[in-house]
PDB file of N, CA and C in Angstrom:
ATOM      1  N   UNK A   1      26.816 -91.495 -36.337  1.00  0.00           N
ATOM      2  CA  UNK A   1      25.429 -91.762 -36.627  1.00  0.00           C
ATOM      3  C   UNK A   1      25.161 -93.238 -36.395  1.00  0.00           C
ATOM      4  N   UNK A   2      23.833 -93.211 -36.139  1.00  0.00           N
ATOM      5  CA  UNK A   2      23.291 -94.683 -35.630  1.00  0.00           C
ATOM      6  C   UNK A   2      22.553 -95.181 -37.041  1.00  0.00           C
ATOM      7  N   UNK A   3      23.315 -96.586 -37.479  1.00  0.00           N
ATOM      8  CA  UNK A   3      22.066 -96.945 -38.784  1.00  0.00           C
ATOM      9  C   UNK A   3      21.705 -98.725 -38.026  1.00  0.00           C
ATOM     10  N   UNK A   4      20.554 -98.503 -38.263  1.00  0.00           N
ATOM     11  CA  UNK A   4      19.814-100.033 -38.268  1.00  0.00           C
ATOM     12  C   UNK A   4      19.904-100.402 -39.072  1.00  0.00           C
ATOM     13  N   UNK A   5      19.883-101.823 -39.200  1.00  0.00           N
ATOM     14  CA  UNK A   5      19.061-102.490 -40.344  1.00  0.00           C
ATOM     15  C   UNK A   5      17.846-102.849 -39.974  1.00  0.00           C
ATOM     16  N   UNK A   6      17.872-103.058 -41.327  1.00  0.00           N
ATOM     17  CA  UNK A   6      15.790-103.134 -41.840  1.00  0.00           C
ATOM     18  C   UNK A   6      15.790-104.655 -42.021  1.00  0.00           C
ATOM     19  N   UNK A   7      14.648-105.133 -42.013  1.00  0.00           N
ATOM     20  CA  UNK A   7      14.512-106.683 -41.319  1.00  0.00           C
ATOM     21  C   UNK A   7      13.417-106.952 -43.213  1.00  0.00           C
ATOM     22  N   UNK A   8      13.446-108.122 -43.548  1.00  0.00           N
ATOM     23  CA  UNK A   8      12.829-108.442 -44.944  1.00  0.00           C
ATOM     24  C   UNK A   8      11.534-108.488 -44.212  1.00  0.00           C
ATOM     25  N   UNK A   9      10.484-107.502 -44.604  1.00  0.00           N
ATOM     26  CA  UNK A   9       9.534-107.063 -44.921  1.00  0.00           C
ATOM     27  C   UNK A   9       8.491-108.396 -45.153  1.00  0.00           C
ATOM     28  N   UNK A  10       9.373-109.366 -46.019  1.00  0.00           N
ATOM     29  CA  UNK A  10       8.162-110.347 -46.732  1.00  0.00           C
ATOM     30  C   UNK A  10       8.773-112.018 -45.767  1.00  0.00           C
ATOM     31  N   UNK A  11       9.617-112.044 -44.821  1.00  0.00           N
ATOM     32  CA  UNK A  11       9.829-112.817 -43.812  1.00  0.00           C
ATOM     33  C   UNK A  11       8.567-112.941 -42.779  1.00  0.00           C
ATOM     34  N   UNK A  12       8.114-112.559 -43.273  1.00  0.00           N
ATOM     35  CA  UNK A  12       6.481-112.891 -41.884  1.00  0.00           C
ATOM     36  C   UNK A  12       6.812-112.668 -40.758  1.00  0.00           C
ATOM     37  N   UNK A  13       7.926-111.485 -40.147  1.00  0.00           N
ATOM     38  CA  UNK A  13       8.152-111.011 -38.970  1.00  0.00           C
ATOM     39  C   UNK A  13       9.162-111.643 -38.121  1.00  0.00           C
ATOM     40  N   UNK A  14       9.781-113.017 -38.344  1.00  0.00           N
ATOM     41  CA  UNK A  14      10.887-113.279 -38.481  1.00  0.00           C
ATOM     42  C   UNK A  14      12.221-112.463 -38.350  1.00  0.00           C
ATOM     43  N   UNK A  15      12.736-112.955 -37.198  1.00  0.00           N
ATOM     44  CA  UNK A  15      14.399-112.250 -37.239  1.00  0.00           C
ATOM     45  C   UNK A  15      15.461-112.816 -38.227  1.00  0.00           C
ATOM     46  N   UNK A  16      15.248-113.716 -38.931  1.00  0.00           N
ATOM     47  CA  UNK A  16      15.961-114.297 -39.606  1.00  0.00           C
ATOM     48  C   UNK A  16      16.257-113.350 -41.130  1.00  0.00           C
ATOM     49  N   UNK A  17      17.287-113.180 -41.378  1.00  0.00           N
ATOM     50  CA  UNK A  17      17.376-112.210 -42.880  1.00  0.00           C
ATOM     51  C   UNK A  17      17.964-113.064 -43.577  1.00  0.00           C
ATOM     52  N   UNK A  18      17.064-113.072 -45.372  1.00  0.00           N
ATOM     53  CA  UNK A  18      17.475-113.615 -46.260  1.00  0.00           C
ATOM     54  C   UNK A  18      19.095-113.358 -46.472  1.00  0.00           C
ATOM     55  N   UNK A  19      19.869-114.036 -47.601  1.00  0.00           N
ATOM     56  CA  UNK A  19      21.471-114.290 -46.858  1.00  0.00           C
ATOM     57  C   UNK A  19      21.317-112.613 -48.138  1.00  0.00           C
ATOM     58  N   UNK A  20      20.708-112.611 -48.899  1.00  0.00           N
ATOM     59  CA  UNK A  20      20.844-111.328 -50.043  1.00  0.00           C
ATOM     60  C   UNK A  20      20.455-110.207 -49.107  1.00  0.00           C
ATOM     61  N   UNK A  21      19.599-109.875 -48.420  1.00  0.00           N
ATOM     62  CA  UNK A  21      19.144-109.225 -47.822  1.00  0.00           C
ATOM     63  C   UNK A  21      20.475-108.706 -46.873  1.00  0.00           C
ATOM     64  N   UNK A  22      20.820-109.536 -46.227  1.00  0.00           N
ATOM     65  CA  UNK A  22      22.022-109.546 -44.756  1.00  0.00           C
ATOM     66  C   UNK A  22      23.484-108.648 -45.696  1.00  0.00           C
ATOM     67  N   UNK A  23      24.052-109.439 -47.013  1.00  0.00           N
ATOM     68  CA  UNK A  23      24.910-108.657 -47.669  1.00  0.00           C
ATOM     69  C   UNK A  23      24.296-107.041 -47.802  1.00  0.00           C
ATOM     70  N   UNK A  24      23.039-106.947 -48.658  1.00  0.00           N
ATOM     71  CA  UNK A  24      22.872-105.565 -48.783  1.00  0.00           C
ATOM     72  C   UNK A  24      22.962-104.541 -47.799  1.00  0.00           C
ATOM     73  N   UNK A  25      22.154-104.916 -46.323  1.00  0.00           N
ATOM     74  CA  UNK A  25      21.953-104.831 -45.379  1.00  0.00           C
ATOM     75  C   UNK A  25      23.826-104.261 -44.475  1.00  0.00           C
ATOM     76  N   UNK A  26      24.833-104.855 -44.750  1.00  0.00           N
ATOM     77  CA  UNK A  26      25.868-105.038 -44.556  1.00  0.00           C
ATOM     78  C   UNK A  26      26.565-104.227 -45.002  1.00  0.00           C
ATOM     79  N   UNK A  27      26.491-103.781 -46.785  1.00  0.00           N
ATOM     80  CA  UNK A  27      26.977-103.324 -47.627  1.00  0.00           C
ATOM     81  C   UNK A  27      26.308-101.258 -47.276  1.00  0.00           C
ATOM     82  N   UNK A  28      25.204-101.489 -46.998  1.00  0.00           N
ATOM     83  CA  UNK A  28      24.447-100.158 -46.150  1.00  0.00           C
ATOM     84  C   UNK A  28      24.963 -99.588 -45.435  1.00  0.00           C
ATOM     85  N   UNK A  29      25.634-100.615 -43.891  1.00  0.00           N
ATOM     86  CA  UNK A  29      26.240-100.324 -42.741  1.00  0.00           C
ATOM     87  C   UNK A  29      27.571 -99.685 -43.281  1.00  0.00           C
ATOM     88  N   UNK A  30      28.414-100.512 -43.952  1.00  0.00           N
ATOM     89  CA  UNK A  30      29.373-100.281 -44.271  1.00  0.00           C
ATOM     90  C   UNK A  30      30.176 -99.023 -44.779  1.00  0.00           C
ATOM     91  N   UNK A  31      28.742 -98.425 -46.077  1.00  0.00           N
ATOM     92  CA  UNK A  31      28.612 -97.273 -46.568  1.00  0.00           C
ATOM     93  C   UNK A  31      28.064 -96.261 -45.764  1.00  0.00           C
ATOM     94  N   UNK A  32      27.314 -96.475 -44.949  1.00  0.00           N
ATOM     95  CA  UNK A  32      27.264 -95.290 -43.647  1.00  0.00           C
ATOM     96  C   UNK A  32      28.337 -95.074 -42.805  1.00  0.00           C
ATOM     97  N   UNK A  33      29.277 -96.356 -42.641  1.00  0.00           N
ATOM     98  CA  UNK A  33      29.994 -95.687 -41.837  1.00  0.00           C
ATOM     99  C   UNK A  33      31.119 -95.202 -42.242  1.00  0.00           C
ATOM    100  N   UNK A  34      31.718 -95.648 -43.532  1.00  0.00           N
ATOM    101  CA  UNK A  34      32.671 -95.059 -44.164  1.00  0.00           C
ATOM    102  C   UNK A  34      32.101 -92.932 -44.599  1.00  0.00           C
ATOM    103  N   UNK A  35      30.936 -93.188 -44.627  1.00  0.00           N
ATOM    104  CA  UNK A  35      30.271 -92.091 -45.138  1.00  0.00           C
ATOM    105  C   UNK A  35      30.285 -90.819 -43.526  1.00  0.00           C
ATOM    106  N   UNK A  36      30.465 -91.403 -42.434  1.00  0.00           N
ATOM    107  CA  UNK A  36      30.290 -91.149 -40.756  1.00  0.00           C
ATOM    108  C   UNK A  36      31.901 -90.741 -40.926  1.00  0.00           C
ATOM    109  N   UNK A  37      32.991 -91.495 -41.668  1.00  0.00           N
ATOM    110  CA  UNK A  37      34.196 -90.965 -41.619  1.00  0.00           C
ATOM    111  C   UNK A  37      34.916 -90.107 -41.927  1.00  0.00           C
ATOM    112  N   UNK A  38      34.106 -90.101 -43.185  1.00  0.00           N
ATOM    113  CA  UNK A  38      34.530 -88.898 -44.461  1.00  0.00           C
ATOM    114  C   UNK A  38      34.168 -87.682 -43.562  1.00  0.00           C
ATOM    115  N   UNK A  39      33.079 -88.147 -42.785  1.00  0.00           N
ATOM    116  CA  UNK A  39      31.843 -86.519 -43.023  1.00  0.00           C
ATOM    117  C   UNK A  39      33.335 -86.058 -41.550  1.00  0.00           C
ATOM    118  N   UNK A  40      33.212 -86.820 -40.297  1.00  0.00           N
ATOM    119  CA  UNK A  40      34.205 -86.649 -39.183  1.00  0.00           C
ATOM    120  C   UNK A  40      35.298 -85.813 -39.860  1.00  0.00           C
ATOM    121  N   UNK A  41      36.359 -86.461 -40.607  1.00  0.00           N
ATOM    122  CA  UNK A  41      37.285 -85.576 -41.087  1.00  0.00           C
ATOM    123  C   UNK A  41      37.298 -84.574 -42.327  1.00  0.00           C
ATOM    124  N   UNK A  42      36.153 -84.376 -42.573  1.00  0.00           N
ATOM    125  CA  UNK A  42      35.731 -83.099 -43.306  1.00  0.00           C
ATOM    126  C   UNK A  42      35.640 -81.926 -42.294  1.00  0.00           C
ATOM    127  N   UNK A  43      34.891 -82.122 -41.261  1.00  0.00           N
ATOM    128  CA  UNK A  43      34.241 -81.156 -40.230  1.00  0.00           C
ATOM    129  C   UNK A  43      35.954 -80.720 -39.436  1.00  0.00           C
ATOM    130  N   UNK A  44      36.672 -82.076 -39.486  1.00  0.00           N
ATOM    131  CA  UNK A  44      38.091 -81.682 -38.542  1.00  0.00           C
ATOM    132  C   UNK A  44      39.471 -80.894 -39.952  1.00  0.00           C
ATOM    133  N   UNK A  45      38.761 -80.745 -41.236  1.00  0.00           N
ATOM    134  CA  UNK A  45      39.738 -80.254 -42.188  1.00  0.00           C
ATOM    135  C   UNK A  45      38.945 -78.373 -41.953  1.00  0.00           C
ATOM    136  N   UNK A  46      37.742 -78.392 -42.004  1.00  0.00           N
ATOM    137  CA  UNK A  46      37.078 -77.231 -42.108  1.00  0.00           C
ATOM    138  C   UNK A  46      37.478 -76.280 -40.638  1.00  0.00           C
ATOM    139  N   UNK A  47      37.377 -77.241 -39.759  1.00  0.00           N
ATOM    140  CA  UNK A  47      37.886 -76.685 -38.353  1.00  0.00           C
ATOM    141  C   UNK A  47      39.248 -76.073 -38.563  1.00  0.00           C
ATOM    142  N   UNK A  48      40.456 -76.753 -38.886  1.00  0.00           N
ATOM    143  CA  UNK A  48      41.476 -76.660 -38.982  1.00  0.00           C
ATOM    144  C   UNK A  48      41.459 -75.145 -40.413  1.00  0.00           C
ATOM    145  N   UNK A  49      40.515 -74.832 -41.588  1.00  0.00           N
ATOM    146  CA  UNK A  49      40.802 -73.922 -42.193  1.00  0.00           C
ATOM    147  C   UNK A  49      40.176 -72.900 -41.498  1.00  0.00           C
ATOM    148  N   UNK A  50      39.407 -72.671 -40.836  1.00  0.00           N
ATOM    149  CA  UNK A  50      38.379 -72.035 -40.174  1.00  0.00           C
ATOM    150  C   UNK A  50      39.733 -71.428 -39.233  1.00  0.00           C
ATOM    151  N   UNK A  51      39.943 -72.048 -38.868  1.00  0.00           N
ATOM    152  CA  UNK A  51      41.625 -71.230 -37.507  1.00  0.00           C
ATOM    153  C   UNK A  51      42.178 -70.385 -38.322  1.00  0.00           C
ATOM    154  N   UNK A  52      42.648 -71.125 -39.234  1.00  0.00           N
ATOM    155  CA  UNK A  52      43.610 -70.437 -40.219  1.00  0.00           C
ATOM    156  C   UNK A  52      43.200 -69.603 -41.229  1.00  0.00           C
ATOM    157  N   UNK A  53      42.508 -69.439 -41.680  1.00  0.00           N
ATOM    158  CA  UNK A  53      41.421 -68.118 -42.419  1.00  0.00           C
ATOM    159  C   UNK A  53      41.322 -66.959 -40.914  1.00  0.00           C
ATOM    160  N   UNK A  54      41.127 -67.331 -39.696  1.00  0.00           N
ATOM    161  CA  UNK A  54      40.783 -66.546 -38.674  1.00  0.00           C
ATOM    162  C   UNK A  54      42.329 -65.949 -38.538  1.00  0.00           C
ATOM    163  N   UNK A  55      43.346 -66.708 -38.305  1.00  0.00           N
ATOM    164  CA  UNK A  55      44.191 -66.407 -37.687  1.00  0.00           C
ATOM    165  C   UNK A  55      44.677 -65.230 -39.379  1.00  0.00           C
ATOM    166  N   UNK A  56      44.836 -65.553 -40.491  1.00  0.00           N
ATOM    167  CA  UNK A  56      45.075 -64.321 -42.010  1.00  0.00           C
ATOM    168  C   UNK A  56      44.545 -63.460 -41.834  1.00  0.00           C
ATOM    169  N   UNK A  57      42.905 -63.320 -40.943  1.00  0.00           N
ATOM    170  CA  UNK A  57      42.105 -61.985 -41.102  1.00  0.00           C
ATOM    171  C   UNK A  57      42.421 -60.968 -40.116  1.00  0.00           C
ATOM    172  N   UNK A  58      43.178 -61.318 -39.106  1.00  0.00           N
ATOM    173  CA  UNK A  58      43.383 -60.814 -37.584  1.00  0.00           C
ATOM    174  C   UNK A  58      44.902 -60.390 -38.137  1.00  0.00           C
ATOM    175  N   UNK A  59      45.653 -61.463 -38.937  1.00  0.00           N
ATOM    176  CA  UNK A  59      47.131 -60.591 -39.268  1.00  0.00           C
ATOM    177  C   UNK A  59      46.376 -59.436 -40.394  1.00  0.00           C
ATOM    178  N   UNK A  60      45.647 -59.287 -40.902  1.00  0.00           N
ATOM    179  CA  UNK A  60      45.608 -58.663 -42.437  1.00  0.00           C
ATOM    180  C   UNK A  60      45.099 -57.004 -41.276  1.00  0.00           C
ATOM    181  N   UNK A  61      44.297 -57.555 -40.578  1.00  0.00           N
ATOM    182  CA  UNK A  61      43.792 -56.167 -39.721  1.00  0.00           C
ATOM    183  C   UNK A  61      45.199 -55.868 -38.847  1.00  0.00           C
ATOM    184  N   UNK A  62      45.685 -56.430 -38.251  1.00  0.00           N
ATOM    185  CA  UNK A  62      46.835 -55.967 -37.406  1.00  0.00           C
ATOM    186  C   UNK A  62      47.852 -55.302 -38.305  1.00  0.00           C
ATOM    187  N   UNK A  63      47.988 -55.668 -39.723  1.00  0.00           N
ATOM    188  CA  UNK A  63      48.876 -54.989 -40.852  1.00  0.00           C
ATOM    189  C   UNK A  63      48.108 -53.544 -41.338  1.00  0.00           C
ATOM    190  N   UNK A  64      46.925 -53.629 -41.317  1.00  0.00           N
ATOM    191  CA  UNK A  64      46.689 -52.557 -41.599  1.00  0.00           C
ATOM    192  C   UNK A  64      46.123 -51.528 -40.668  1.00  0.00           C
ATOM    193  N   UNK A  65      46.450 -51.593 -39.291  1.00  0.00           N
ATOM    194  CA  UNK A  65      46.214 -50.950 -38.509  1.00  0.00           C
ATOM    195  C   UNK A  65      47.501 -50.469 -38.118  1.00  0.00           C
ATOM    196  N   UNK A  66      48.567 -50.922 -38.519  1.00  0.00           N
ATOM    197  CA  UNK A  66      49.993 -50.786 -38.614  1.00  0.00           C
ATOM    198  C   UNK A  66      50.321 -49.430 -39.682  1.00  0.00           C
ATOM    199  N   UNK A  67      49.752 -49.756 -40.602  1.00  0.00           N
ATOM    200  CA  UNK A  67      50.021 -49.035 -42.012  1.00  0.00           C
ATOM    201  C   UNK A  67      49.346 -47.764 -41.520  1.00  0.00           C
ATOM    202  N   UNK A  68      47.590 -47.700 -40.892  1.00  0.00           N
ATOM    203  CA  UNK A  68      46.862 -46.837 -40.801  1.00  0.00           C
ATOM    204  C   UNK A  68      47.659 -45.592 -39.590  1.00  0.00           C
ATOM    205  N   UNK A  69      48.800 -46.074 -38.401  1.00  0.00           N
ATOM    206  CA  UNK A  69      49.308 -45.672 -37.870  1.00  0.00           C
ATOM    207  C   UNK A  69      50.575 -44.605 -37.982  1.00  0.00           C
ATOM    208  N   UNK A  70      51.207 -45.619 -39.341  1.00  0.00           N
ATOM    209  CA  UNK A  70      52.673 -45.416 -39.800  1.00  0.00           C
ATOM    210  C   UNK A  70      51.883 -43.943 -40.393  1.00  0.00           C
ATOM    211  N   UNK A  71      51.311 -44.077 -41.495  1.00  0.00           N
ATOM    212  CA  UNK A  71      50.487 -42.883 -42.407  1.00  0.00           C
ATOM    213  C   UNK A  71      49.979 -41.740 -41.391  1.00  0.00           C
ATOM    214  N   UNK A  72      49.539 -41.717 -40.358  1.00  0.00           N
ATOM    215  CA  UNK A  72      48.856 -41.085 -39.498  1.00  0.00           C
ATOM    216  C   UNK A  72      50.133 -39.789 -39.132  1.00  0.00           C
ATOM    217  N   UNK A  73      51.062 -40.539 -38.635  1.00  0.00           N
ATOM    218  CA  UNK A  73      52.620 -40.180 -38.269  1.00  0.00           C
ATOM    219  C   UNK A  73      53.109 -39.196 -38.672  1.00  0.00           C
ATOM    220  N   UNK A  74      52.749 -39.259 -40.495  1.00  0.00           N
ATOM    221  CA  UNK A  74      53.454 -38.930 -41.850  1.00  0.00           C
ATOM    222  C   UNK A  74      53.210 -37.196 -41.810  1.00  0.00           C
ATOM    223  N   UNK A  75      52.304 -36.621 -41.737  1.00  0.00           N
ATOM    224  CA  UNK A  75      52.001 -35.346 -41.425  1.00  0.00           C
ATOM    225  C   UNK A  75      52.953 -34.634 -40.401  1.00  0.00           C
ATOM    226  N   UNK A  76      52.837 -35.426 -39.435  1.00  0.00           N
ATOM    227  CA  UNK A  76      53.688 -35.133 -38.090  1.00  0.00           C
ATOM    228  C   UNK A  76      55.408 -34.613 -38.615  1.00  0.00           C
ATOM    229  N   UNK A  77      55.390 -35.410 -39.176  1.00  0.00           N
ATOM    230  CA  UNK A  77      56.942 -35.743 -39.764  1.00  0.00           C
ATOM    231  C   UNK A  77      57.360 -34.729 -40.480  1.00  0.00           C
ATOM    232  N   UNK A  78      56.471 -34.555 -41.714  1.00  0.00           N
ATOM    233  CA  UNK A  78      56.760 -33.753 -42.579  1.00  0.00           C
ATOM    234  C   UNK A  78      56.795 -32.266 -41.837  1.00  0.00           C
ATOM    235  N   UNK A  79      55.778 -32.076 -41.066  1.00  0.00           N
ATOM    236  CA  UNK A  79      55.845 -30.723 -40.061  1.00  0.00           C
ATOM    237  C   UNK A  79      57.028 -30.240 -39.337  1.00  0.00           C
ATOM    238  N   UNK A  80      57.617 -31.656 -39.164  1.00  0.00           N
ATOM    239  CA  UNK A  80      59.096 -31.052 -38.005  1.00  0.00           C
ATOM    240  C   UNK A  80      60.138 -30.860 -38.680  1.00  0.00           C
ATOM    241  N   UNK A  81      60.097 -31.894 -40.224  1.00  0.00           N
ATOM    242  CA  UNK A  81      61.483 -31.265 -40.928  1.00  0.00           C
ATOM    243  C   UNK A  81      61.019 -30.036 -41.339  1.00  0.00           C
ATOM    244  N   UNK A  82      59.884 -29.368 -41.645  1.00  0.00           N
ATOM    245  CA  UNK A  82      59.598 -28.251 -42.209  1.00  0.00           C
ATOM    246  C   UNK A  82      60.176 -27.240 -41.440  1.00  0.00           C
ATOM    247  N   UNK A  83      59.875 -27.303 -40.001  1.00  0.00           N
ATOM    248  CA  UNK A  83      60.451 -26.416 -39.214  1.00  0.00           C
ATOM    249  C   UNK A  83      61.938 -26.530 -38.686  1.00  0.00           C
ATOM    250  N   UNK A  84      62.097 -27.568 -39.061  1.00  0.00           N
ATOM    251  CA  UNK A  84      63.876 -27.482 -38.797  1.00  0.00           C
ATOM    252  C   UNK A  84      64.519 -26.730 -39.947  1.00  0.00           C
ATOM    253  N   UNK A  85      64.149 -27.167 -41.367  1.00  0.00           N
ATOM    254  CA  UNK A  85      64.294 -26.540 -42.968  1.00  0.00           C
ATOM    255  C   UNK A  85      64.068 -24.684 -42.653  1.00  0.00           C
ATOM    256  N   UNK A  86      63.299 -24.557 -42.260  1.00  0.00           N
ATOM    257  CA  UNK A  86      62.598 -22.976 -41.939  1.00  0.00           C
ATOM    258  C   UNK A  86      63.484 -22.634 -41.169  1.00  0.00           C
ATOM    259  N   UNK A  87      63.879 -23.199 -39.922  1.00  0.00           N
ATOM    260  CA  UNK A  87      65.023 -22.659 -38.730  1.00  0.00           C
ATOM    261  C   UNK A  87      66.091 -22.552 -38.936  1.00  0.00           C
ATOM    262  N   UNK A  88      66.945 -23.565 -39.810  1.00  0.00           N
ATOM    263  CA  UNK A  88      67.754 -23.611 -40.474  1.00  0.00           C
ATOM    264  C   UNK A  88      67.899 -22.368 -41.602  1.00  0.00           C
ATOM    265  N   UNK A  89      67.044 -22.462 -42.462  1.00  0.00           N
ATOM    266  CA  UNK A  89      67.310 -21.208 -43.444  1.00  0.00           C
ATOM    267  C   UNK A  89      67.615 -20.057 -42.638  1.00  0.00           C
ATOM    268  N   UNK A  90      66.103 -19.476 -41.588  1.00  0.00           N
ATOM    269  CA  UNK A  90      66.312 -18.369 -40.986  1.00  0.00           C
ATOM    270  C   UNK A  90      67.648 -17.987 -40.548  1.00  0.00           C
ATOM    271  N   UNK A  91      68.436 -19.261 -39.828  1.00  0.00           N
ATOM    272  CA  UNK A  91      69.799 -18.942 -39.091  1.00  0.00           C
ATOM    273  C   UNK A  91      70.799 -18.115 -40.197  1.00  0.00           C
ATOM    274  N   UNK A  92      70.320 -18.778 -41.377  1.00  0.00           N
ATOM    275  CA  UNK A  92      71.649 -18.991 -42.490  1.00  0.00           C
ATOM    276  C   UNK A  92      71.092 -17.596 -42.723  1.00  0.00           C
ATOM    277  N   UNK A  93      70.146 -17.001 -42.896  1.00  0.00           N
ATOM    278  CA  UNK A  93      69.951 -15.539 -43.277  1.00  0.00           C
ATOM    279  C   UNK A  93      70.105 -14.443 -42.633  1.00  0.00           C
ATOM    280  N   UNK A  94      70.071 -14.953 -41.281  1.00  0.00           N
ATOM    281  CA  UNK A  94      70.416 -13.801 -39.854  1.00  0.00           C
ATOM    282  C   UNK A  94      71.819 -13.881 -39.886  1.00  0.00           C
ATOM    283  N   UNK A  95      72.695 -15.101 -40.468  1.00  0.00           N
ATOM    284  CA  UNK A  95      74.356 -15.157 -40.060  1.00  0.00           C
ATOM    285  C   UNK A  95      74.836 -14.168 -41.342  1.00  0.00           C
ATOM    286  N   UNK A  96      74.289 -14.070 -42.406  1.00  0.00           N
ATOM    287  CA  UNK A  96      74.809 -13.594 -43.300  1.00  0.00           C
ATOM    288  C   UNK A  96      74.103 -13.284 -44.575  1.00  0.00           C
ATOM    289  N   UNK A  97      73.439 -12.095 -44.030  1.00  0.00           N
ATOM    290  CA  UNK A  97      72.357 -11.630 -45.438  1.00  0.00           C
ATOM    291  C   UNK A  97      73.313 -11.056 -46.698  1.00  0.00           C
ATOM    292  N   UNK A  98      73.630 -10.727 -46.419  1.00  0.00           N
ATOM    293  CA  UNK A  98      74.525  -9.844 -47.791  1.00  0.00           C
ATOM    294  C   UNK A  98      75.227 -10.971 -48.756  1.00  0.00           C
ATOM    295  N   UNK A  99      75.142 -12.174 -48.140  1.00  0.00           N
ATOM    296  CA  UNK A  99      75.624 -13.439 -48.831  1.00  0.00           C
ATOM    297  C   UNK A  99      74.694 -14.304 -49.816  1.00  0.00           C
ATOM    298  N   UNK A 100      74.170 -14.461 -48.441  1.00  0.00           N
ATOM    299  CA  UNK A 100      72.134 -15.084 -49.657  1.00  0.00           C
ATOM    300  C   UNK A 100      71.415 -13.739 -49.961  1.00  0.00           C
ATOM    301  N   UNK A 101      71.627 -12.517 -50.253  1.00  0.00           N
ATOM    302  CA  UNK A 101      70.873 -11.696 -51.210  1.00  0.00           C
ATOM    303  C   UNK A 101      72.043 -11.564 -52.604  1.00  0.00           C
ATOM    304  N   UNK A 102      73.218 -11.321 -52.135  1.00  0.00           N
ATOM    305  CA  UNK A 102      74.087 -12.172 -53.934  1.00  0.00           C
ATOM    306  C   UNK A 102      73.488 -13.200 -54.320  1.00  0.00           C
ATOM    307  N   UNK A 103      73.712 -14.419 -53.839  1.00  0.00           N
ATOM    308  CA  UNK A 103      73.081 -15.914 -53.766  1.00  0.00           C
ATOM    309  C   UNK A 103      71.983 -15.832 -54.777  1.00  0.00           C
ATOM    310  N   UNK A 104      70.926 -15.486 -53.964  1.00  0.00           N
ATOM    311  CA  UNK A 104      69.547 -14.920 -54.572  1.00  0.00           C
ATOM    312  C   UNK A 104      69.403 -14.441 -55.277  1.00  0.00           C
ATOM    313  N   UNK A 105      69.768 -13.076 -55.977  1.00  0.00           N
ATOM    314  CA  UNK A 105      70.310 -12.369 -57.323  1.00  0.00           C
ATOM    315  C   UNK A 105      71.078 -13.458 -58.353  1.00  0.00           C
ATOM    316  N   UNK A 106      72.036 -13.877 -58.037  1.00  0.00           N
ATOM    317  CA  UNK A 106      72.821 -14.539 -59.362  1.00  0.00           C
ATOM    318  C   UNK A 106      71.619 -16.240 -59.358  1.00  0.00           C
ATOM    319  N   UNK A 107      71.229 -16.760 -58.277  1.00  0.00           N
ATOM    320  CA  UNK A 107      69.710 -17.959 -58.770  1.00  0.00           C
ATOM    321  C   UNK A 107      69.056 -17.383 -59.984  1.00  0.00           C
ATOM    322  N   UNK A 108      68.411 -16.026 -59.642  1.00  0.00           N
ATOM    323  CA  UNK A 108      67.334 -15.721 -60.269  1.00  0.00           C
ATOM    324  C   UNK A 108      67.850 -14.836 -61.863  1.00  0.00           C
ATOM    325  N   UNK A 109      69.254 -14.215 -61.794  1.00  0.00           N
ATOM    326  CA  UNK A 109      69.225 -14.028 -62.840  1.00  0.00           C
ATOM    327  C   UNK A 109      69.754 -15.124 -63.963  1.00  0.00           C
ATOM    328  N   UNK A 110      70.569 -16.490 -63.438  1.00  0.00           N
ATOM    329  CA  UNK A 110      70.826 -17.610 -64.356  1.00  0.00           C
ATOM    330  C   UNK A 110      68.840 -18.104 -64.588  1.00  0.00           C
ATOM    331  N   UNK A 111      68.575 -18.355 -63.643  1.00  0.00           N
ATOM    332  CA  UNK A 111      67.038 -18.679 -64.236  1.00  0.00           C
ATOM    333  C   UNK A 111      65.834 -18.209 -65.231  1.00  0.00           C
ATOM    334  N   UNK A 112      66.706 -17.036 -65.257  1.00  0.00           N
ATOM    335  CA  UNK A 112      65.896 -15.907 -66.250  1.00  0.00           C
ATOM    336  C   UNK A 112      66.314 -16.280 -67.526  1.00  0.00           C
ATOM    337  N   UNK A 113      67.793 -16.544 -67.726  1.00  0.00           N
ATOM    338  CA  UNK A 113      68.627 -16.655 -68.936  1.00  0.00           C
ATOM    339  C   UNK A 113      67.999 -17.771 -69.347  1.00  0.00           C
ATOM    340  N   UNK A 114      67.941 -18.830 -68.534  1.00  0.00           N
ATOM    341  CA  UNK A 114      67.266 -20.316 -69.233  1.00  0.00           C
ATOM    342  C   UNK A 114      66.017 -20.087 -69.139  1.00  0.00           C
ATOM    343  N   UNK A 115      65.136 -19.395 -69.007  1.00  0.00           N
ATOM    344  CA  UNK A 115      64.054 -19.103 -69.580  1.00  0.00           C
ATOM    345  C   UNK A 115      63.679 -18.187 -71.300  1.00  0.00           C
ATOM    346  N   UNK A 116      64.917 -17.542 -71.215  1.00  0.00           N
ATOM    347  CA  UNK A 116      65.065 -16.947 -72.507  1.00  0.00           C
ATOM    348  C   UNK A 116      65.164 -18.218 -73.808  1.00  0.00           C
ATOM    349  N   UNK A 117      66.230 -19.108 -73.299  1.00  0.00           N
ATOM    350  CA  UNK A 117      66.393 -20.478 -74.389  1.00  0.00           C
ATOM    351  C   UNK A 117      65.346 -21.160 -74.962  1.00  0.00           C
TER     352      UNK A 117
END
């Protein structure tokens, strides 16, 4: 920023500035431009959080577009062990029924007993 100074008013148009006038005058400049410095590296601290707030919101979406994927999957998953679990049993019942229908009988009649307790 550009600051002038202001010229004494009661000098009758005179370039000459009272010596009180020239300090205040001085003391103005001074405080504008220290004030021109602050404001500069405020704008270059805000820049610098401004990246970095950008760059947290872009990981926070890339994490949860991650998560939204992994979950998506999860159905899938559970479907194929189901059918391996199912294929598996079936085998074990086609290799040897007369084995899992004992099996099955002595499950269900210990389960009965602890239902009696």
């Amino acid at each position: 920023m550009n600051h002038t100074t202001t010229r004494d008013s009661f000098s009758g148009g005179t370039d000459a500035l009272n010596p009180v006038s020239a300090k205040v005058e001085g003391a103005a400049q001074a405080a504008h431009q220290t004030t021109d410095r602050l404001a500069d590296k405020a704008n270059a601290q805000v820049d610098r959080l401004k990246g970095t707030v950008h760059r947290a919101v872009d990981d926070a979406a890339d994490t949860a577009t991650s998560a939204a994927e992994w979950a998506s999957a999860i159905p899938e998953q559970a479907r194929q062990v189901q059918t391996r679990l199912t294929d598996s049993a079936s085998a074990s019942i086609r290799a040897r029924p007369l084995t899992t229908m004992a099996g099955a009988l002595v499950v269900g009649y210990l389960i009965g007993r602890l239902a009696r307790l």
